[in-house]
C-alpha atoms as a PDB file:
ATOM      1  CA  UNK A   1       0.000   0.000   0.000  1.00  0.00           C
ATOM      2  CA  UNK A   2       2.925   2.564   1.001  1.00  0.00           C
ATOM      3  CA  UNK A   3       4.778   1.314  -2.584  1.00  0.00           C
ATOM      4  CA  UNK A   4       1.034   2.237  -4.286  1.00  0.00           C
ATOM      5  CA  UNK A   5       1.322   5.212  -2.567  1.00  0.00           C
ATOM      6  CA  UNK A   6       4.314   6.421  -3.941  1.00  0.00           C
ATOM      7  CA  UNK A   7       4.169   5.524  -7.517  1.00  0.00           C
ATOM      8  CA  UNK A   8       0.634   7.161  -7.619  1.00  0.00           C
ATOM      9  CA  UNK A   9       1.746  10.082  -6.281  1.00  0.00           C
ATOM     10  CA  UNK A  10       5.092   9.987  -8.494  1.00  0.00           C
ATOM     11  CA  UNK A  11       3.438   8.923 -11.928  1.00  0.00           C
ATOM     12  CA  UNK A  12       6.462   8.345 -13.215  1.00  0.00           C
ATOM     13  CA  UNK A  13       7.264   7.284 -16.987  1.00  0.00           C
ATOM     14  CA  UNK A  14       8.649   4.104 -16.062  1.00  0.00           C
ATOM     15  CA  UNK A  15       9.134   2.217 -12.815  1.00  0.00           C
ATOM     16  CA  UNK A  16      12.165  -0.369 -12.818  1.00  0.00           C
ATOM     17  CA  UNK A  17      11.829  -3.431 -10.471  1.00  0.00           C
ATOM     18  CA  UNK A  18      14.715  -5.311  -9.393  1.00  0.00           C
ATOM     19  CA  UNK A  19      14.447  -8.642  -8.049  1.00  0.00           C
ATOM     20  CA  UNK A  20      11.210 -11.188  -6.836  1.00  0.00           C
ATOM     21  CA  UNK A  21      10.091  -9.600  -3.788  1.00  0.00           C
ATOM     22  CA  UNK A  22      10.127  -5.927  -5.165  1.00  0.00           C
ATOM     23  CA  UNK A  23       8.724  -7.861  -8.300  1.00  0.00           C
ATOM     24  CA  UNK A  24       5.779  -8.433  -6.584  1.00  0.00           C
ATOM     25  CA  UNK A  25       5.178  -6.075  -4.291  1.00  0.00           C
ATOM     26  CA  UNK A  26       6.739  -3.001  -6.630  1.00  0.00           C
ATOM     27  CA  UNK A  27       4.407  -5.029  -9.392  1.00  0.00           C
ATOM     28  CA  UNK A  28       1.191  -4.787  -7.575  1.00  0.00           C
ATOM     29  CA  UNK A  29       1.583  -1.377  -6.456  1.00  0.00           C
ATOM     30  CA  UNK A  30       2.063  -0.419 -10.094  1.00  0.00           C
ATOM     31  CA  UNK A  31      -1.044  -2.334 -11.953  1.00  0.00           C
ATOM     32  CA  UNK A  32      -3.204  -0.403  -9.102  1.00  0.00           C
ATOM     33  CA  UNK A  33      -1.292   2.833 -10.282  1.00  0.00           C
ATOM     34  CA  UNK A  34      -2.004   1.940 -13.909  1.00  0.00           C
ATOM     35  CA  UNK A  35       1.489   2.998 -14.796  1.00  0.00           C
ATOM     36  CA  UNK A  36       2.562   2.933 -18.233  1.00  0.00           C
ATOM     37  CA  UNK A  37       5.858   1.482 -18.524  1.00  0.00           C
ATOM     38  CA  UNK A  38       6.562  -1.536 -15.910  1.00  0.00           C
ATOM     39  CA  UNK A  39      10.486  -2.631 -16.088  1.00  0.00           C
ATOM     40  CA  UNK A  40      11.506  -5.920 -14.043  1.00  0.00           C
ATOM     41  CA  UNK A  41      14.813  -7.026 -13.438  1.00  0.00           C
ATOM     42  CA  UNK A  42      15.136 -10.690 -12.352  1.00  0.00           C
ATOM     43  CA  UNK A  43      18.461 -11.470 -11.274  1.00  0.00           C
ATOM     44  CA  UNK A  44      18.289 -14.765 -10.954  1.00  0.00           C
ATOM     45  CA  UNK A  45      15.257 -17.108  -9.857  1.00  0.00           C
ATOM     46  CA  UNK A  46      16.966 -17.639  -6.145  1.00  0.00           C
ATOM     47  CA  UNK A  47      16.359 -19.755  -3.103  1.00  0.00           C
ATOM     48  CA  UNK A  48      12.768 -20.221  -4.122  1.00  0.00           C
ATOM     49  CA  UNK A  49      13.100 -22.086  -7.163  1.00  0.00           C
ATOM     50  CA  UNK A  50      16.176 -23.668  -6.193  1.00  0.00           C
ATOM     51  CA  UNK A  51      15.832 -24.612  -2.805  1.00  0.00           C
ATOM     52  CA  UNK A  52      14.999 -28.472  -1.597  1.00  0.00           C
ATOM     53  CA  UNK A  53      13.382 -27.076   1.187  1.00  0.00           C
ATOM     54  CA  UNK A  54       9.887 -28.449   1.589  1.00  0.00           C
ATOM     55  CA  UNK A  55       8.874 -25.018   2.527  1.00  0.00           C
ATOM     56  CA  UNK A  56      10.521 -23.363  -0.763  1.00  0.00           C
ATOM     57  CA  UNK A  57       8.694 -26.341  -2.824  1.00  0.00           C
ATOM     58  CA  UNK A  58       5.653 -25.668  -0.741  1.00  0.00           C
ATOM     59  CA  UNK A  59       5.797 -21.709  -1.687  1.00  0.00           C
ATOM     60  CA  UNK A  60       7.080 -22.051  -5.503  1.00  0.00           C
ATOM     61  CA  UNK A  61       3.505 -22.449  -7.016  1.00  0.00           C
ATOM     62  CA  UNK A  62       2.469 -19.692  -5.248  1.00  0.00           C
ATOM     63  CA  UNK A  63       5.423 -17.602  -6.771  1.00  0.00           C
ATOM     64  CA  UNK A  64       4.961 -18.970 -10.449  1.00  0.00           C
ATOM     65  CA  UNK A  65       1.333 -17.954 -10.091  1.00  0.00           C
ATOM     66  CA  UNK A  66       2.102 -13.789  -8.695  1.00  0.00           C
ATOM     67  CA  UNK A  67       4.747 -13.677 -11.522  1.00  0.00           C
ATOM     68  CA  UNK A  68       2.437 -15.081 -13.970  1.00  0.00           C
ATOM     69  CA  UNK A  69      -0.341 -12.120 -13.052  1.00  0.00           C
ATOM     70  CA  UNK A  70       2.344  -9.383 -13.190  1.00  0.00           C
ATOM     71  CA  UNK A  71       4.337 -10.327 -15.806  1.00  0.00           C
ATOM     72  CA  UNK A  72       2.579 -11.853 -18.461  1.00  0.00           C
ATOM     73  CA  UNK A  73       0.755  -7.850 -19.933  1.00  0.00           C
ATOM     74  CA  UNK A  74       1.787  -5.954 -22.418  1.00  0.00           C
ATOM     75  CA  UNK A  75       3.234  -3.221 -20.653  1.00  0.00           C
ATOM     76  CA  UNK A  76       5.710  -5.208 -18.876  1.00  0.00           C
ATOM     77  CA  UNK A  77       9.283  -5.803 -19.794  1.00  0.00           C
ATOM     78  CA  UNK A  78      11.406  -8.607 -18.273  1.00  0.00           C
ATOM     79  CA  UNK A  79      15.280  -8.298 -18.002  1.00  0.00           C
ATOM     80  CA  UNK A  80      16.794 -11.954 -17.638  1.00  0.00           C
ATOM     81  CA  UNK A  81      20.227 -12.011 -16.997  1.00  0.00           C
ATOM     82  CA  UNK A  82      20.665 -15.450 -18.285  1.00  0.00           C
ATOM     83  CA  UNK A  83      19.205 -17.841 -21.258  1.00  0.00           C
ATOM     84  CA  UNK A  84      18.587 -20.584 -18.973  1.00  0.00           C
ATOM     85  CA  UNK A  85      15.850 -18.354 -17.168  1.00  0.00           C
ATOM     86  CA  UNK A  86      14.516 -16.954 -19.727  1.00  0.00           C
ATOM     87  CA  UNK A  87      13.932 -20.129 -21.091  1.00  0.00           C
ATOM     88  CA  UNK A  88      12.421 -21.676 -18.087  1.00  0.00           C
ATOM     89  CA  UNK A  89      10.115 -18.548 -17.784  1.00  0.00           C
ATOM     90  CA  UNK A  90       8.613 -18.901 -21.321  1.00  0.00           C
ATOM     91  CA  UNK A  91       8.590 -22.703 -20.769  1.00  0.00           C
ATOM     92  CA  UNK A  92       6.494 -22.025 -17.886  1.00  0.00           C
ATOM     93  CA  UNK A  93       3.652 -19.154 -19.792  1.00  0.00           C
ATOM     94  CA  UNK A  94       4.881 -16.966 -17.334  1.00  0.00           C
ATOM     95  CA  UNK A  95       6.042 -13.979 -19.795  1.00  0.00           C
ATOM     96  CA  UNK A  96       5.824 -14.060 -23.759  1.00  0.00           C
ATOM     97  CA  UNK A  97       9.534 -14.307 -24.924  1.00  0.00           C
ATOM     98  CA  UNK A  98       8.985 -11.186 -27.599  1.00  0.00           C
ATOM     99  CA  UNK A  99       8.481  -8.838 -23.722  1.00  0.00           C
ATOM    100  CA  UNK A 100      11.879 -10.539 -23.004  1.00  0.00           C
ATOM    101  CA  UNK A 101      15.260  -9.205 -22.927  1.00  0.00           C
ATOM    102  CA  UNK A 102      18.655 -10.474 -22.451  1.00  0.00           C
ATOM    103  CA  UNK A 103      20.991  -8.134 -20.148  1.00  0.00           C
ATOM    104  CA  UNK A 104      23.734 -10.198 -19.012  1.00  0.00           C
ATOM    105  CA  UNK A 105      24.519  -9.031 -15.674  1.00  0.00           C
ATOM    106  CA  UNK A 106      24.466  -6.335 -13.208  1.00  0.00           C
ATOM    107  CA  UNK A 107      28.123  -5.005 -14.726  1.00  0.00           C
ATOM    108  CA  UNK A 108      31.672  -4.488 -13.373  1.00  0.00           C
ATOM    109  CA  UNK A 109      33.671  -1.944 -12.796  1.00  0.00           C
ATOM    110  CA  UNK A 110      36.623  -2.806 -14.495  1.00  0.00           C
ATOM    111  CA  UNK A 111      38.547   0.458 -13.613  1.00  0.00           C
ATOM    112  CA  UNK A 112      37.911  -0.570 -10.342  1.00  0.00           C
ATOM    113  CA  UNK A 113      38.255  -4.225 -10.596  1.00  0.00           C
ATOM    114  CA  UNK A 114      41.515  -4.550 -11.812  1.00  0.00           C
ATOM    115  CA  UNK A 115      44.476  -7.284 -12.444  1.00  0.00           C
ATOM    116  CA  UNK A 116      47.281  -7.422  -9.248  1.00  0.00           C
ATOM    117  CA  UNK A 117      49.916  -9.685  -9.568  1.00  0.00           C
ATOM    118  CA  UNK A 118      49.500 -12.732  -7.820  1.00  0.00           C
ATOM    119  CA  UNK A 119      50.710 -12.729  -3.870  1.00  0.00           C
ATOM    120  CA  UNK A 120      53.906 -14.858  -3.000  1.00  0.00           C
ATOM    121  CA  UNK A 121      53.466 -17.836  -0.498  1.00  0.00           C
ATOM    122  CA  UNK A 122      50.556 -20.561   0.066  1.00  0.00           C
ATOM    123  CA  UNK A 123      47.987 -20.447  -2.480  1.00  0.00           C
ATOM    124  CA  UNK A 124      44.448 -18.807  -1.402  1.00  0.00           C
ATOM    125  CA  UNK A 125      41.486 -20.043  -2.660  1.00  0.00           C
ATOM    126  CA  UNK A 126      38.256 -17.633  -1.957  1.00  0.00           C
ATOM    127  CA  UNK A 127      34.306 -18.186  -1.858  1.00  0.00           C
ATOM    128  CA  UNK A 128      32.407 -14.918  -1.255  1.00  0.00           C
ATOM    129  CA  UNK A 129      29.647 -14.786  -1.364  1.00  0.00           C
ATOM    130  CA  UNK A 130      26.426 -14.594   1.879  1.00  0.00           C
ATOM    131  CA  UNK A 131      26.967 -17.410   3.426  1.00  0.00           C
ATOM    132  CA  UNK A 132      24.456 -19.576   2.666  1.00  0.00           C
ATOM    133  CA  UNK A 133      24.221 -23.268   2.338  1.00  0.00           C
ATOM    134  CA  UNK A 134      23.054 -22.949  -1.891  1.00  0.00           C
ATOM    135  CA  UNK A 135      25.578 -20.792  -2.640  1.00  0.00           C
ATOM    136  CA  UNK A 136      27.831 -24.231  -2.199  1.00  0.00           C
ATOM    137  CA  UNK A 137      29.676 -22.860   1.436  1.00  0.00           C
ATOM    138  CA  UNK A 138      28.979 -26.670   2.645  1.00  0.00           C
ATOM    139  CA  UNK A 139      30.996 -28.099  -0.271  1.00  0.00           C
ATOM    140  CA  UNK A 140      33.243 -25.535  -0.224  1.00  0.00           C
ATOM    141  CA  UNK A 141      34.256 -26.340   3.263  1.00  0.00           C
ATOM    142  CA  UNK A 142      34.283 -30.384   2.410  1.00  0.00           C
ATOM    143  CA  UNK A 143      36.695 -29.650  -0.713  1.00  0.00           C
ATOM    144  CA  UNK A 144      38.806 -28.370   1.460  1.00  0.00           C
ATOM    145  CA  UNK A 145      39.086 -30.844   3.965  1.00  0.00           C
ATOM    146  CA  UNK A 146      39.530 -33.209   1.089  1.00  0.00           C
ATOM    147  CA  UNK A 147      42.666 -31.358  -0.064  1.00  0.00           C
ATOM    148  CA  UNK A 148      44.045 -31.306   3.019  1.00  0.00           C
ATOM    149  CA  UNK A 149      43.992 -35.069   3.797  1.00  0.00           C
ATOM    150  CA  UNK A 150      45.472 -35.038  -0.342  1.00  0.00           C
ATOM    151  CA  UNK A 151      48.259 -32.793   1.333  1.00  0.00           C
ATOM    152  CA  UNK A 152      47.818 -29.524  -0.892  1.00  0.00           C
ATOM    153  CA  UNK A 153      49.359 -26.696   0.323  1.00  0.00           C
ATOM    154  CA  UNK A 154      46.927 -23.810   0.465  1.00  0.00           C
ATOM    155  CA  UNK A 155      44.596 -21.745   2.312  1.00  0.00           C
ATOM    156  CA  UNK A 156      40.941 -21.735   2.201  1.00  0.00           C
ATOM    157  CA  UNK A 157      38.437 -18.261   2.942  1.00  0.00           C
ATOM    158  CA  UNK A 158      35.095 -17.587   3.596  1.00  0.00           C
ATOM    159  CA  UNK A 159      34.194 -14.083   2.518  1.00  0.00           C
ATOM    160  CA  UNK A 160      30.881 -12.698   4.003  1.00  0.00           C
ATOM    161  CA  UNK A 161      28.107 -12.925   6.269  1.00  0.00           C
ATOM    162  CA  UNK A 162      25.326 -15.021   7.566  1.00  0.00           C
ATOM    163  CA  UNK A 163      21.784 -14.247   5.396  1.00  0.00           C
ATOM    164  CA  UNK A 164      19.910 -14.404   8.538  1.00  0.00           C
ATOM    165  CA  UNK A 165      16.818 -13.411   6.411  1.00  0.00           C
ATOM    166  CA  UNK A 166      17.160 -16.246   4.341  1.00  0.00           C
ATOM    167  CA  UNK A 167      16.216 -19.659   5.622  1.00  0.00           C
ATOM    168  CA  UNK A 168      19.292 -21.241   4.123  1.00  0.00           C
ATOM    169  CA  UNK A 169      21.851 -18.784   6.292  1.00  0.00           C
ATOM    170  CA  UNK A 170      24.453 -20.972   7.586  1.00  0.00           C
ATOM    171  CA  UNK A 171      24.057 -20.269  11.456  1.00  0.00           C
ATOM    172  CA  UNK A 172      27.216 -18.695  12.790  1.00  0.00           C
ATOM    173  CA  UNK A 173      27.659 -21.630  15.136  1.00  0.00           C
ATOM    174  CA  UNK A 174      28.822 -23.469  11.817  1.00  0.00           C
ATOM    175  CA  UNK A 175      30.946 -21.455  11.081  1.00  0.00           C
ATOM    176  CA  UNK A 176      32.396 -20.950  14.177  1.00  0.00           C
ATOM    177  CA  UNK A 177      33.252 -24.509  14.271  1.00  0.00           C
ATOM    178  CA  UNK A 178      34.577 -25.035  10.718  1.00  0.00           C
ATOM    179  CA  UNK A 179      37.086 -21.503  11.555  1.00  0.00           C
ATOM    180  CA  UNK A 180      38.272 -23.306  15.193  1.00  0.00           C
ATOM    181  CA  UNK A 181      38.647 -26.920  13.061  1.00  0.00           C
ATOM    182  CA  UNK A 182      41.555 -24.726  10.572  1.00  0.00           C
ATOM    183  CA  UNK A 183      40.015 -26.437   7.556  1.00  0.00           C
ATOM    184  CA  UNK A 184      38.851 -22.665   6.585  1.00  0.00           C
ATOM    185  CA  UNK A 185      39.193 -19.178   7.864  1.00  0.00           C
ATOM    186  CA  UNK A 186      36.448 -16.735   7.748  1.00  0.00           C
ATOM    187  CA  UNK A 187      36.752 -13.202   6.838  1.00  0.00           C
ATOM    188  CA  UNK A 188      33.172 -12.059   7.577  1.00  0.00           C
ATOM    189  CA  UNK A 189      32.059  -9.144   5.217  1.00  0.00           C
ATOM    190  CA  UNK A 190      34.422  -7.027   3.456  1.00  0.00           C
ATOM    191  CA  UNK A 191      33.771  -3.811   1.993  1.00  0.00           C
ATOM    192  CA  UNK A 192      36.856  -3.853   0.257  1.00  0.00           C
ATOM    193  CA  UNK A 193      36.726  -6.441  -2.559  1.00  0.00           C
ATOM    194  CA  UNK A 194      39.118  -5.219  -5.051  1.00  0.00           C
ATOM    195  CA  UNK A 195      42.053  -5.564  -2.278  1.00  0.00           C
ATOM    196  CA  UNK A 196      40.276  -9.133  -1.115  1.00  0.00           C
ATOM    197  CA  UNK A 197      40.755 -10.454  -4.494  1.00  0.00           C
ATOM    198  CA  UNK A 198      44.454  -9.640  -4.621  1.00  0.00           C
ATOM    199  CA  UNK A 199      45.240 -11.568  -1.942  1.00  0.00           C
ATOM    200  CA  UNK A 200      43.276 -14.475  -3.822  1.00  0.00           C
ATOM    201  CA  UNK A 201      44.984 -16.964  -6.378  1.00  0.00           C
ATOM    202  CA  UNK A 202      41.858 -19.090  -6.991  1.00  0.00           C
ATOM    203  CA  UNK A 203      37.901 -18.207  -6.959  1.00  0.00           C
ATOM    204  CA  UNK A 204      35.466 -20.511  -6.077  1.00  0.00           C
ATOM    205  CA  UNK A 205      31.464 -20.247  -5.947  1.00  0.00           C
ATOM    206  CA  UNK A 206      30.258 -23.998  -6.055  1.00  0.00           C
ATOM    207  CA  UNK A 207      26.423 -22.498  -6.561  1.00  0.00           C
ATOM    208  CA  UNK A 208      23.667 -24.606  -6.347  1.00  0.00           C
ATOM    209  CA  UNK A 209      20.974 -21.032  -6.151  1.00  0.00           C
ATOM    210  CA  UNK A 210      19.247 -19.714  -9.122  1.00  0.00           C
ATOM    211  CA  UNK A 211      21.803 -17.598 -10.301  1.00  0.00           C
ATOM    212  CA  UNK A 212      21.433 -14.138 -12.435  1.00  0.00           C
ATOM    213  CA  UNK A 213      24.934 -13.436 -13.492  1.00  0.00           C
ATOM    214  CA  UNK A 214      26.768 -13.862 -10.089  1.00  0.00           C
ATOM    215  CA  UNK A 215      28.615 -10.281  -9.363  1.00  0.00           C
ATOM    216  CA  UNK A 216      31.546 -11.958  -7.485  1.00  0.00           C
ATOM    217  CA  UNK A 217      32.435 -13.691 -10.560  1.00  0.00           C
ATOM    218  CA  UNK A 218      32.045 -10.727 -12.795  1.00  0.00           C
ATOM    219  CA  UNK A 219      34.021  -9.421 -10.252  1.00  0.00           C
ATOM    220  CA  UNK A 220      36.958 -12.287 -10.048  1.00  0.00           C
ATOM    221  CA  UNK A 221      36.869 -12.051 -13.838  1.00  0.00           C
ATOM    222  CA  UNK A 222      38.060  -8.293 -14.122  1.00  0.00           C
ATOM    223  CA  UNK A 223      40.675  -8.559 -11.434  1.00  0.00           C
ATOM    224  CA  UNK A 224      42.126 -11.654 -13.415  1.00  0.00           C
ATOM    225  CA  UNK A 225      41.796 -14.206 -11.634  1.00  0.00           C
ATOM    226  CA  UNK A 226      40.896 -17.905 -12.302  1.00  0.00           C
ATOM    227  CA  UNK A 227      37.348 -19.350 -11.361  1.00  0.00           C
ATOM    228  CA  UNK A 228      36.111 -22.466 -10.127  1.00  0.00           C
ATOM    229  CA  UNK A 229      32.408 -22.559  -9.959  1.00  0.00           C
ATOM    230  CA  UNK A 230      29.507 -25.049 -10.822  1.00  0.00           C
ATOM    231  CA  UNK A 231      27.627 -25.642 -13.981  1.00  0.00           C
ATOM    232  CA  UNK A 232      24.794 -23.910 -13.649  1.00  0.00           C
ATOM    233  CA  UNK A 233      22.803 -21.326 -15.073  1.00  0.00           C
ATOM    234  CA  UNK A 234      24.482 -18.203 -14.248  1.00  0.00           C
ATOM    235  CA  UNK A 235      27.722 -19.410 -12.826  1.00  0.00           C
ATOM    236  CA  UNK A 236      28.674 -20.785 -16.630  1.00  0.00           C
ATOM    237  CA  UNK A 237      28.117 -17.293 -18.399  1.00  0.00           C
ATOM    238  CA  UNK A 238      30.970 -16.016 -16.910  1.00  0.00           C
ATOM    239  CA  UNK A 239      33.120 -19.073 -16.678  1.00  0.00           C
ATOM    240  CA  UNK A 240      33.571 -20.988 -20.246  1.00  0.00           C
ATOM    241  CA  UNK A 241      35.137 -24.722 -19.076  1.00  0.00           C
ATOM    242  CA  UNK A 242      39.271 -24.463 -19.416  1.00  0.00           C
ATOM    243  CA  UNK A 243      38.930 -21.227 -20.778  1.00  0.00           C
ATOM    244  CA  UNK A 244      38.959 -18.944 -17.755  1.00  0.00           C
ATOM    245  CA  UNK A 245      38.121 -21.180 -14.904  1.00  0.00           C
ATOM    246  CA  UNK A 246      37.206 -25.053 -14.755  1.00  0.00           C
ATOM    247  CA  UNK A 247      33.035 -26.184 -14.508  1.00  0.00           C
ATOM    248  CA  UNK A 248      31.906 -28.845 -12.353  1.00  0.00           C
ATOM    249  CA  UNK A 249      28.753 -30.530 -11.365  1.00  0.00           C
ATOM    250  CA  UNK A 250      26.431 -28.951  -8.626  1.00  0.00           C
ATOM    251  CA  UNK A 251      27.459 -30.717  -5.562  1.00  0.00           C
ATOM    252  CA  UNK A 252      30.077 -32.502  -6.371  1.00  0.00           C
ATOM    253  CA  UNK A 253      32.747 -32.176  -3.737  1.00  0.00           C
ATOM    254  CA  UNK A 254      35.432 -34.793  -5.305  1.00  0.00           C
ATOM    255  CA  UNK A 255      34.987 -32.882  -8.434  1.00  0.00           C
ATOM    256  CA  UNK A 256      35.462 -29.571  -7.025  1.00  0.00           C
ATOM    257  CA  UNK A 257      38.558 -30.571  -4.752  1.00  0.00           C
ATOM    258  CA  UNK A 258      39.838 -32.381  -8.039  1.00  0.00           C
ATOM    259  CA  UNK A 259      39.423 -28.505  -9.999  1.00  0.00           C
ATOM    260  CA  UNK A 260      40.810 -26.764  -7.200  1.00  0.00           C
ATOM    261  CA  UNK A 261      43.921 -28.520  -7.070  1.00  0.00           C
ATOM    262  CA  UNK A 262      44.882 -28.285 -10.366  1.00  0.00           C
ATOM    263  CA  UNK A 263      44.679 -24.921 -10.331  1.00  0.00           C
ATOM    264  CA  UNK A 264      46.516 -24.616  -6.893  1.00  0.00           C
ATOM    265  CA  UNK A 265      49.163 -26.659  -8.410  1.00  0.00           C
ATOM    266  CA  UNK A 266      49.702 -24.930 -11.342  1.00  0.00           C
ATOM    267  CA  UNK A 267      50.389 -21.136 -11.423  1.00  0.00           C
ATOM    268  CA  UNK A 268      50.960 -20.955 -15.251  1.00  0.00           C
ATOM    269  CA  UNK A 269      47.281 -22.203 -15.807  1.00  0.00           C
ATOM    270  CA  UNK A 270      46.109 -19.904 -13.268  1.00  0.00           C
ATOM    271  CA  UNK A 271      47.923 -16.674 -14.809  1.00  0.00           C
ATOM    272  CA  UNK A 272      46.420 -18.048 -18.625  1.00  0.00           C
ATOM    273  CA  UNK A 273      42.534 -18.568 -17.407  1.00  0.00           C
ATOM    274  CA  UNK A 274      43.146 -14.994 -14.759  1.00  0.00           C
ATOM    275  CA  UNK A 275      44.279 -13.352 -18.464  1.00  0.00           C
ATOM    276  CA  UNK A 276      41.519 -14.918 -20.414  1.00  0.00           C
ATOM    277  CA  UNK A 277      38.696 -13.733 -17.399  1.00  0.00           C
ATOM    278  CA  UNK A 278      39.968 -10.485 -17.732  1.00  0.00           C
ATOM    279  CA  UNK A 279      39.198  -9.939 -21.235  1.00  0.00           C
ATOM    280  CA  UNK A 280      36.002 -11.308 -21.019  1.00  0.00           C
ATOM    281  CA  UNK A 281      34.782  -9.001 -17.932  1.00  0.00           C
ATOM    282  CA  UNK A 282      36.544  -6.258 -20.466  1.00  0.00           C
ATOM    283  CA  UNK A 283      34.423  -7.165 -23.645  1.00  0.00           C
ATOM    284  CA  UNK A 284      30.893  -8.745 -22.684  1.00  0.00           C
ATOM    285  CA  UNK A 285      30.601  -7.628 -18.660  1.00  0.00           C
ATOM    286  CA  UNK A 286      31.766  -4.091 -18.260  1.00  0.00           C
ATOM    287  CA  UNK A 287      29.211  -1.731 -16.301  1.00  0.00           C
ATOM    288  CA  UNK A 288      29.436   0.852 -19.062  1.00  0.00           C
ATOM    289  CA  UNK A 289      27.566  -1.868 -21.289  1.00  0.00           C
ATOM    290  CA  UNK A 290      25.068  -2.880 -19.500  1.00  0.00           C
ATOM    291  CA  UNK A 291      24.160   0.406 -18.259  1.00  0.00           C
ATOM    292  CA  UNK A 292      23.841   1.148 -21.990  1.00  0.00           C
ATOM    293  CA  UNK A 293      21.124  -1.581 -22.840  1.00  0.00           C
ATOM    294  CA  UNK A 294      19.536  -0.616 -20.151  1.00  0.00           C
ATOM    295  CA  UNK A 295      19.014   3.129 -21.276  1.00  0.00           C
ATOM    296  CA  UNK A 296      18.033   1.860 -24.511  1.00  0.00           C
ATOM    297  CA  UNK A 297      15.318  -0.394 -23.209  1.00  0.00           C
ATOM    298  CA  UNK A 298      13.848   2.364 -21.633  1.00  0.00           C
ATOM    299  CA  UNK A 299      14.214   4.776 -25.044  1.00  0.00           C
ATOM    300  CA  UNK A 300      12.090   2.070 -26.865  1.00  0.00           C
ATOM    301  CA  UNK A 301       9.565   1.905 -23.724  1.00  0.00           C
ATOM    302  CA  UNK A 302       8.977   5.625 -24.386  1.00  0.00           C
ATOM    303  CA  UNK A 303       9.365   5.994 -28.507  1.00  0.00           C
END
């Protein structure tokens, strides 16, 4: 009621909604409003669709159904950041493909995400991301217990926090435990990514969520260095297989500790695939592109 509120009182040209719950709620507000030009950004189809929860599968109908209300009108547009959920979407008669477009991403600085060279001593393989148990922390933390009964030589960081929001937040009792075992140390947030990825030689994001584009590996990708990650939607836009990072299957931990240490191992495929991320963040992921479909999506919503 306070969103209708606004956007009544506003009447503005276009609204832009970014993500499910301001889909819906931002999406409501606006069909009330009659507005002219509705604009939704799904990054990604998150915990929802993804999640084994029996409360997620419980709630996903219910989802499918809102979205298929709001989206499915002609004055709607729907930014997907990824073929695989645009695909899904049509499958599903939620939106009409032709009110479909493809912007790849959220965009990366890549002035300030920029190539370092790598950091002498153990190697230091990185997953941030919120620390939740589909974003692949679980696996994350069994790969590297793995490696360390292989032997490897290297250190293993959690980046961020606890989603307490989200019921898949890994409670901080977990990771308390995993940080006092030494298999992993945890950083918490960090507000200073650029520097965090310096200190990194390796990337990993084992994903299992529904994906947009993920920003950490946009991110990764412009400071040049190499990414593990799973193949899933999302996760494999960024990262083409033994190009600039190595693809595994979703919850596979021997897979993922098998990745990992080859690229732990070997410094002159990890300076290739880091050279090879960069110029793909460079050419198909750079803010200044994205921000420029964008504008033009809106100049066709009002020609």
């Amino acid at each position: 009621w306070e969103l209708y509120l606004i956007v009544r009182a506003e009447r503005p040209d276009i609204v832009h909604l970014v993500a499910l719950k301001p889909i819906v709620y931002g999406g409501i507000a606006a069909r009330l409003a009659g507005l002219p030009h509705v604009v939704t950004s799904i990054a990604g189809l998150g915990h929802v669709f993804t999640s084994r929860q029996f409360k997620a599968k419980l709630f996903r109908p219910v989802l499918l159904t809102l979205l298929r209300v709001l989206l499915n009108r002609q004055n709607v547009q729907v930014i997907l950041q990824n073929p695989d959920d645009r695909n899904l979407l049509v499958a599903a008669k939620i939106v009409n493909r032709e009110r479909t477009v493809l912007i790849r991403g959220a965009g990366v600085d890549v002035k300030e995400f920029s190539p370092t060279p790598e950091s002498a001593g153990t190697p230091v393989v990185q997953l941030a991301s919120r620390m939740v148990w589909d974003k692949g922390v679980k696996e994350f933390v069994t790969a590297a217990e793995i490696l360390r009964r292989r032997g490897t030589g290297a250190r293993f960081i959690l980046v961020g926090d606890p989603d307490p929001e989200n019921p898949a937040s890994v409670p901080e009792e977990q990771l308390r435990t995993w940080r006092e075992s030494g298999v992993v140390e945890c950083w918490g947030r960090r507000s200073d990514m650029p520097n965090v990825f310096a200190l990194a030689h390796v990337v990993c994001l084992p994903s299992a969520y529904g994906e947009g584009v993920p920003k950490v590996l946009l991110e990764a990708a412009a400071c040049g260095r190499p990414i593990v990650t799973t193949d899933s939607p999302g996760c494999r836009e960024v990262v083409r297989h033994e190009d600039n990072g190595l693809l595994v299957p979703v919850r596979s931990t021997v897979e993922l500790a098998d990745a990992l240490q080859r690229l732990i191992e070997n410094p002159e495929l990890r300076q290739k695939m880091g050279a090879r991320g960069r110029e793909i963040a460079v050419k198909e992921f750079a803010l200044e592109k994205v921000v420029s479909e964008t504008i033009a999506l809106y100049e066709e919503l009002l020609n």
